[in-house]
Each structure stands twice: as structure tokens, then as C-alpha cells.
Protein backbone atom coordinates (compact mmCIF):
# COMPACT_ATOMS: atom_id res chain seq x y z
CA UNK A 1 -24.33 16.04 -21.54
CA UNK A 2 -25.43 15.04 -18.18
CA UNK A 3 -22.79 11.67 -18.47
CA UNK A 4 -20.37 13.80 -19.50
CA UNK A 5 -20.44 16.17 -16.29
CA UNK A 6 -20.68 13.21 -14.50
CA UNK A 7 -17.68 11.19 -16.13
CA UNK A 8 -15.60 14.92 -15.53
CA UNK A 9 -16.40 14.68 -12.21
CA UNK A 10 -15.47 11.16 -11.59
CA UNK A 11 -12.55 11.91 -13.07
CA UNK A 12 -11.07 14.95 -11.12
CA UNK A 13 -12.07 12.25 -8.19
CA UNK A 14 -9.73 10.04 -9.09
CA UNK A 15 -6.92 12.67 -9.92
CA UNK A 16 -7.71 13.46 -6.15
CA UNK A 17 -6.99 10.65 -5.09
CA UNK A 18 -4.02 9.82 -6.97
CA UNK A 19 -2.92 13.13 -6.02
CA UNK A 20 -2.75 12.12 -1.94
CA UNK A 21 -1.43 8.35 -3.23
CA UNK A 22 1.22 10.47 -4.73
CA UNK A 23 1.95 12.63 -2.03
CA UNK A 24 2.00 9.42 0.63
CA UNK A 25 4.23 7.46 -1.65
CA UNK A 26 6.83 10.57 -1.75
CA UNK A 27 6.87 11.00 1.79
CA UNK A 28 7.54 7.73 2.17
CA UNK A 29 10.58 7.70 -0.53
CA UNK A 30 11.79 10.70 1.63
CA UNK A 31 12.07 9.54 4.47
CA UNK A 32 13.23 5.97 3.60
CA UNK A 33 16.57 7.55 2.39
CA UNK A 34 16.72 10.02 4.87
CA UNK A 35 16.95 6.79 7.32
CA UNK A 36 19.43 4.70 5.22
CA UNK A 37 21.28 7.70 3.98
CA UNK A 38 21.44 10.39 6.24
CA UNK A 39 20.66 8.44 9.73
CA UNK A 40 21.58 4.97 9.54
CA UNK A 41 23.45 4.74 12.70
CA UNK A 42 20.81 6.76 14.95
CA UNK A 43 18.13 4.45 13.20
CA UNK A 44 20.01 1.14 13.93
CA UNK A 45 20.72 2.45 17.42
CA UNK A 46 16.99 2.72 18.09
CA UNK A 47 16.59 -0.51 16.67
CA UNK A 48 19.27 -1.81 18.45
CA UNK A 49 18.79 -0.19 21.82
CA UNK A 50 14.49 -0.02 21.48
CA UNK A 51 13.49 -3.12 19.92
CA UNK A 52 9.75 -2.27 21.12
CA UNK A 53 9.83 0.53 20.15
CA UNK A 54 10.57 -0.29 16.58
CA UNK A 55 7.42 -2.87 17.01
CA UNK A 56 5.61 -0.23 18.28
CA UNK A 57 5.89 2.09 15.01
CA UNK A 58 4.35 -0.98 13.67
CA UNK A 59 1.14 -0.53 16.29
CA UNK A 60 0.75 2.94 15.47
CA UNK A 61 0.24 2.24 11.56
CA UNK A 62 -2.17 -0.24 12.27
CA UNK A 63 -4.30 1.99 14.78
CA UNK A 64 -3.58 5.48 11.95
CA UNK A 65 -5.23 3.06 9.47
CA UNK A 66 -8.22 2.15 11.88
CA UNK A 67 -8.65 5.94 12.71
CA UNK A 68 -8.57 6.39 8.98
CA UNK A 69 -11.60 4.01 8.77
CA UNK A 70 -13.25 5.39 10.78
CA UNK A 71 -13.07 9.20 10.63
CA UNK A 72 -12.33 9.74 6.93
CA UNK A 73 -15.63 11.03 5.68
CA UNK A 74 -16.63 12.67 9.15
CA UNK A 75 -12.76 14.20 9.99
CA UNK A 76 -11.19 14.73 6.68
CA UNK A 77 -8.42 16.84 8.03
CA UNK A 78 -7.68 14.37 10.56
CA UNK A 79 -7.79 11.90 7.33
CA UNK A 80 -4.99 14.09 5.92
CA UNK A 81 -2.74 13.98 8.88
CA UNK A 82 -3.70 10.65 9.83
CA UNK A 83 -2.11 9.65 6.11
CA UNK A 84 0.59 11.83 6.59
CA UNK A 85 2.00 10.29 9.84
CA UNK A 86 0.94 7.17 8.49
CA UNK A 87 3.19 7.66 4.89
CA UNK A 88 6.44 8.93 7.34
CA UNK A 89 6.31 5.78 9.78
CA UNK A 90 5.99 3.55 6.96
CA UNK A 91 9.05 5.19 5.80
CA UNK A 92 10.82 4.42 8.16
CA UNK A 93 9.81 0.83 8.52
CA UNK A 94 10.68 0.10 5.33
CA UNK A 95 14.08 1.51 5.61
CA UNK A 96 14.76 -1.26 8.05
CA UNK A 97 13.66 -3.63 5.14
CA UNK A 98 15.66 -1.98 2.52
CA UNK A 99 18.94 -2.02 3.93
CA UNK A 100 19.17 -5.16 3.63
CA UNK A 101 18.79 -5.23 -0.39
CA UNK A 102 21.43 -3.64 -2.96
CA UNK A 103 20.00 -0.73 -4.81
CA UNK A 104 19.63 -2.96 -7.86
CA UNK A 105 17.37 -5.29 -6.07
CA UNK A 106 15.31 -2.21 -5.09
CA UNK A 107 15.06 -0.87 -8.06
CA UNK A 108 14.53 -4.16 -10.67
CA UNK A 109 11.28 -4.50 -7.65
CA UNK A 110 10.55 -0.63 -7.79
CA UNK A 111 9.96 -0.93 -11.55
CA UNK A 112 8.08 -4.07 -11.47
CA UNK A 113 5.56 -3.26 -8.74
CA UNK A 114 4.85 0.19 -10.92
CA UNK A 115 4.27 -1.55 -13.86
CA UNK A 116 2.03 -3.89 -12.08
CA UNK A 117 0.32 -1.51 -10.02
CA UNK A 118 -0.28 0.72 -13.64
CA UNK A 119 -1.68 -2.18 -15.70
CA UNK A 120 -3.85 -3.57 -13.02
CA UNK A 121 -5.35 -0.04 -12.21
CA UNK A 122 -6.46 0.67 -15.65
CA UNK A 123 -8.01 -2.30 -15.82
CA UNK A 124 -9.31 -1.35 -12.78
CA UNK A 125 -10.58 1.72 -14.12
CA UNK A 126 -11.41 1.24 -17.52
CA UNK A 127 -13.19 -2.51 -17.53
CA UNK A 128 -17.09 -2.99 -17.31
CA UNK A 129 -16.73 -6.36 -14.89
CA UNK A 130 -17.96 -6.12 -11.53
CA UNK A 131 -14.74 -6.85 -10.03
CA UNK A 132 -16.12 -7.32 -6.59
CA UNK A 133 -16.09 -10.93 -6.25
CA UNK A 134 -12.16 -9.98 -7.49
CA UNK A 135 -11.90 -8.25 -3.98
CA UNK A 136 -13.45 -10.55 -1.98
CA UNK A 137 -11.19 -13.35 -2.90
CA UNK A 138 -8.32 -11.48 -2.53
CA UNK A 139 -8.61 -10.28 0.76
CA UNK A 140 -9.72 -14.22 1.57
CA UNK A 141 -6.78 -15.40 0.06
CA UNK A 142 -4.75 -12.94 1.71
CA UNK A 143 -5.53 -14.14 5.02
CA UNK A 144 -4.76 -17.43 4.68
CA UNK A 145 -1.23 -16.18 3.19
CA UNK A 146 -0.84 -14.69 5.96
CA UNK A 147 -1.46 -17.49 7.98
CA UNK A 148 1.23 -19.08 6.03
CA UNK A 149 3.71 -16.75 6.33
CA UNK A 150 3.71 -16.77 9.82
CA UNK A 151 3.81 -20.84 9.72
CA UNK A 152 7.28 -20.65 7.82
CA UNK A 153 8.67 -18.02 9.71
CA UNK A 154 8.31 -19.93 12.76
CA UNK A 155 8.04 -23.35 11.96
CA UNK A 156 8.76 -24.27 8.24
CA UNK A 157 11.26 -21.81 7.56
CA UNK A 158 11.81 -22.54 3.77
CA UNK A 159 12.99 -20.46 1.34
CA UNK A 160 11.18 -22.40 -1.55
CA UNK A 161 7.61 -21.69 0.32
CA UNK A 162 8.69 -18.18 0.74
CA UNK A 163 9.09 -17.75 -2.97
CA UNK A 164 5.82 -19.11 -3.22
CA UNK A 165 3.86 -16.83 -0.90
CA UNK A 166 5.96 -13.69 -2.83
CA UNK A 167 4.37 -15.07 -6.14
CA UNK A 168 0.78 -15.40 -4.53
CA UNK A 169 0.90 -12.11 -2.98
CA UNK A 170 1.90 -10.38 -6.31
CA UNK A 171 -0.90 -12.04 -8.16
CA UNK A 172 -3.59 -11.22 -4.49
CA UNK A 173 -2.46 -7.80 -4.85
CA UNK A 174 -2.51 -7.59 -8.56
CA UNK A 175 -6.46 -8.33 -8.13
CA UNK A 176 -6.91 -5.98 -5.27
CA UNK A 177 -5.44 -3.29 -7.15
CA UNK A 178 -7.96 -3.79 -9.85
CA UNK A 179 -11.01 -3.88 -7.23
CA UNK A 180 -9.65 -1.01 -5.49
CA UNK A 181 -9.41 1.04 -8.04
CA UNK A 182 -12.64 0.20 -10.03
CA UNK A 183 -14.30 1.18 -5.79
CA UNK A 184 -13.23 5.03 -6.38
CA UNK A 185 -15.64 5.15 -9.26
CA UNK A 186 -18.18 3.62 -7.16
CA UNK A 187 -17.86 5.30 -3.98
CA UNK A 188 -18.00 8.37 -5.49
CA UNK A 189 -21.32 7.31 -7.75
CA UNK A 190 -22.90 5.96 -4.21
CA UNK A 191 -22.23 9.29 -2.24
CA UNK A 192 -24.07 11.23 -5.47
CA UNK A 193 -20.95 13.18 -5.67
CA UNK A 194 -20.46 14.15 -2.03
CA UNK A 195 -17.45 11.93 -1.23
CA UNK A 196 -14.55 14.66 0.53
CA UNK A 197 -11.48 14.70 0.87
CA UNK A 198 -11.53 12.61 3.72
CA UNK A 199 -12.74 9.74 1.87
CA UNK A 200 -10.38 10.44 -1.05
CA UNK A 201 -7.08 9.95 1.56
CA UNK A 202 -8.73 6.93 2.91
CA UNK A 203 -8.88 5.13 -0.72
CA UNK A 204 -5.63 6.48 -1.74
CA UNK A 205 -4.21 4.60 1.49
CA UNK A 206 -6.02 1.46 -0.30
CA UNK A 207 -4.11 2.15 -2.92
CA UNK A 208 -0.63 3.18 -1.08
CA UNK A 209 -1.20 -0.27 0.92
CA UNK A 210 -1.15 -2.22 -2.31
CA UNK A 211 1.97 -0.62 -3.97
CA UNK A 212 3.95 -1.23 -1.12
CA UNK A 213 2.82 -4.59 -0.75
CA UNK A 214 3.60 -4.95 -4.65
CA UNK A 215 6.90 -3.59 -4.32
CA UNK A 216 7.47 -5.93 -0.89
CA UNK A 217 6.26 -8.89 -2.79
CA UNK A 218 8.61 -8.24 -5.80
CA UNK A 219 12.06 -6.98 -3.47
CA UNK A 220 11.51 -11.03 -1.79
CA UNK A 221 11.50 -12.75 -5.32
CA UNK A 222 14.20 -10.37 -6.90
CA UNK A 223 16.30 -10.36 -3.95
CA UNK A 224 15.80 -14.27 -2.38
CA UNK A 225 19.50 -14.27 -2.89
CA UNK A 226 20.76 -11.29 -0.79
């Protein structure tokens, strides 16, 4: 009886955070087509006319996701609205990124990254493996792709070791999607149930990071062409 109040309750965790992951990822959509859609020409004008400015939307995610670090269990409505802001810029961003595909591009990589990101959570989820040595050698690898992205962007500049790094970040992210996932259960064991909302919004931005970086992975090697 006792597992099965506690299974229930891991459960509606999850659905909570799934529930903000679905709210981020929406906001996100929104606003990405408001941009390319609705706004184009006022959003290439500020590109245009306020290049730093376009670099700094970039700053601001990366300090929204270090406040989100840091305040999510203490702050959880700052959490909230730190996501919030956080899901909007991003939409924006990636409307700079997206214009420059065709919507079947998009799409073919929408499909793929959702199919990815399902599979790989439930077996996230639903496996018994500790998949924290999974994690860990993600995020290693990740940094030296990164490292190597920034190499052929400046130096290299192939489109052959780009394809490469696309492949290697969909199968880095395909692990880290398992990990993160299988960390909700954990986190909310390890807190004996306490975990808020605050740290919900903090792993569904986990989770938001590695859809989009899916989906970012999957537009390069569908649309290497463009």
C-alpha cells in the first residue's frame, strides 16, 4: 500500500513537471512564429540595427538559468517567472535560427527530436539502471563538443565535421534525456516528498534544454543543405 502512495505521488511529480516543460515549450512555439510571422521585419531590424543586443538576449538566458539554480527550491515563484522569461527569449532566439530553414526542414527535425526525446524519457523513467554514470559522460562529452564546435566555426569550418558534431549531440542528448528524466524520480525520493514547485520548473528546464537541443541537433543534419 505504502509503495503504491508513494509510486502515485511520484507520479503526479512528474505530470508536474511535464506540465511546466509543456507550458515552456508552448511559449516558446508562440513566440517563435509571432517573430517570423507576425514581426519579421521589426525582429531583423533589431538584429540588424542592435547586434549586442541580440547577444545580449543570449546573456540573459544564461544568467535566468543560473538564477534558476539557484533559487528554485528557496523562490519557487521566482522559479516560475524565471522559466517563463526564460521560455519567451528562447523564442525568440530561435526564430533567428529558424528563418533560415523551410518549414519542411523544421518540421521532418520537430518530429524527430519528439520521438527521440519520448523514447529516451521512458527509458528514462521506466528502466532499473542507475543511469548516472549516463549523465556524467554526457555532460563530459558535451564539453568537449563544444570545444569543437567553436574550433570549426572559427578555424576548420567544415561542413563534414559539422555533420558530425549534429550526430554526437543527438546521441549526448539522447543519454541526457534518459538521466534527466530517471533524476525527477530521485529528487523527489531524496527530498522525502517535499520537492515544490520551484524545483519542479527547474527540472522541467533540464528537460526543455534537451528538446531544444534535440530539435537543434536534428534541424543541422536535416537541413545541411539549406
Amino acid at each position: 500500500m505504502n509503495n503504491q502512495i508513494i509510486s502515485n505521488s511520484i507520479n503526479r511529480f512528474y505530470a508536474k513537471v511535464y506540465g511546466f516543460l509543456g507550458i515552456g515549450l508552448a511559449l516558446s512555439a508562440i513566440t517563435s512564429y509571432l517573430a517570423i510571422q507576425v514581426f519579421p521585419y521589426q525582429v531583423a531590424s533589431f538584429i540588424n540595427n542592435f547586434p549586442l543586443g541580440f547577444m545580449g538576449l543570449w546573456i540573459v538566458q544564461i544568467i535566468l538559468v543560473l538564477v534558476l539554480g539557484a533559487k528554485a527550491q528557496k523562490n519557487p515563484s521566482l522559479a516560475i517567472g524565471g522559466f517563463i522569461a526564460y521560455s519567451l527569449l528562447n523564442g525568440v532566439v530561435l526564430a533567428v535560427t529558424l528563418a533560415f530553414y523551410d518549414i519542411g526542414t523544421i518540421t521532418t527535425a520537430f518530429i524527430s527530436a519528439t520521438g527521440m526525446f519520448i523514447g529516451m524519457s521512458a527509458i528514462g523513467m521506466f528502466t532499473k539502471k542507475d543511469l548516472t554514470g549516463v549523465g556524467r559522460a554526457g555532460m563530459a562529452a558535451l564539453i568537449g563538443v563544444i570545444i569543437a564546435m567553436v574550433l570549426n566555426v572559427f578555424i576548420l569550418r567544415s561542413s563534414a565535421v559539422e555533420l558530425f558534431i549534429s550526430l554526437l549531440l543527438v546521441v549526448i542528448f539522447a543519454g541526457i534525456t534518459a538521466y534527466d528524466n530517471q533524476k525527477i524520480g530521485n529528487v523527489y525520493v531524496q527530498s522525502n516528498g517535499q520537492a515544490n514547485s520551484g524545483v519542479a520548473v527547474f527540472l522541467a528546464l533540464q528537460l526543455y534544454l534537451d528538446f531544444i537541443n534535440l530539435f537543434l541537433a536534428f534541424l543541422r543534419i536535416f537541413g545541411r543543405n539549406n
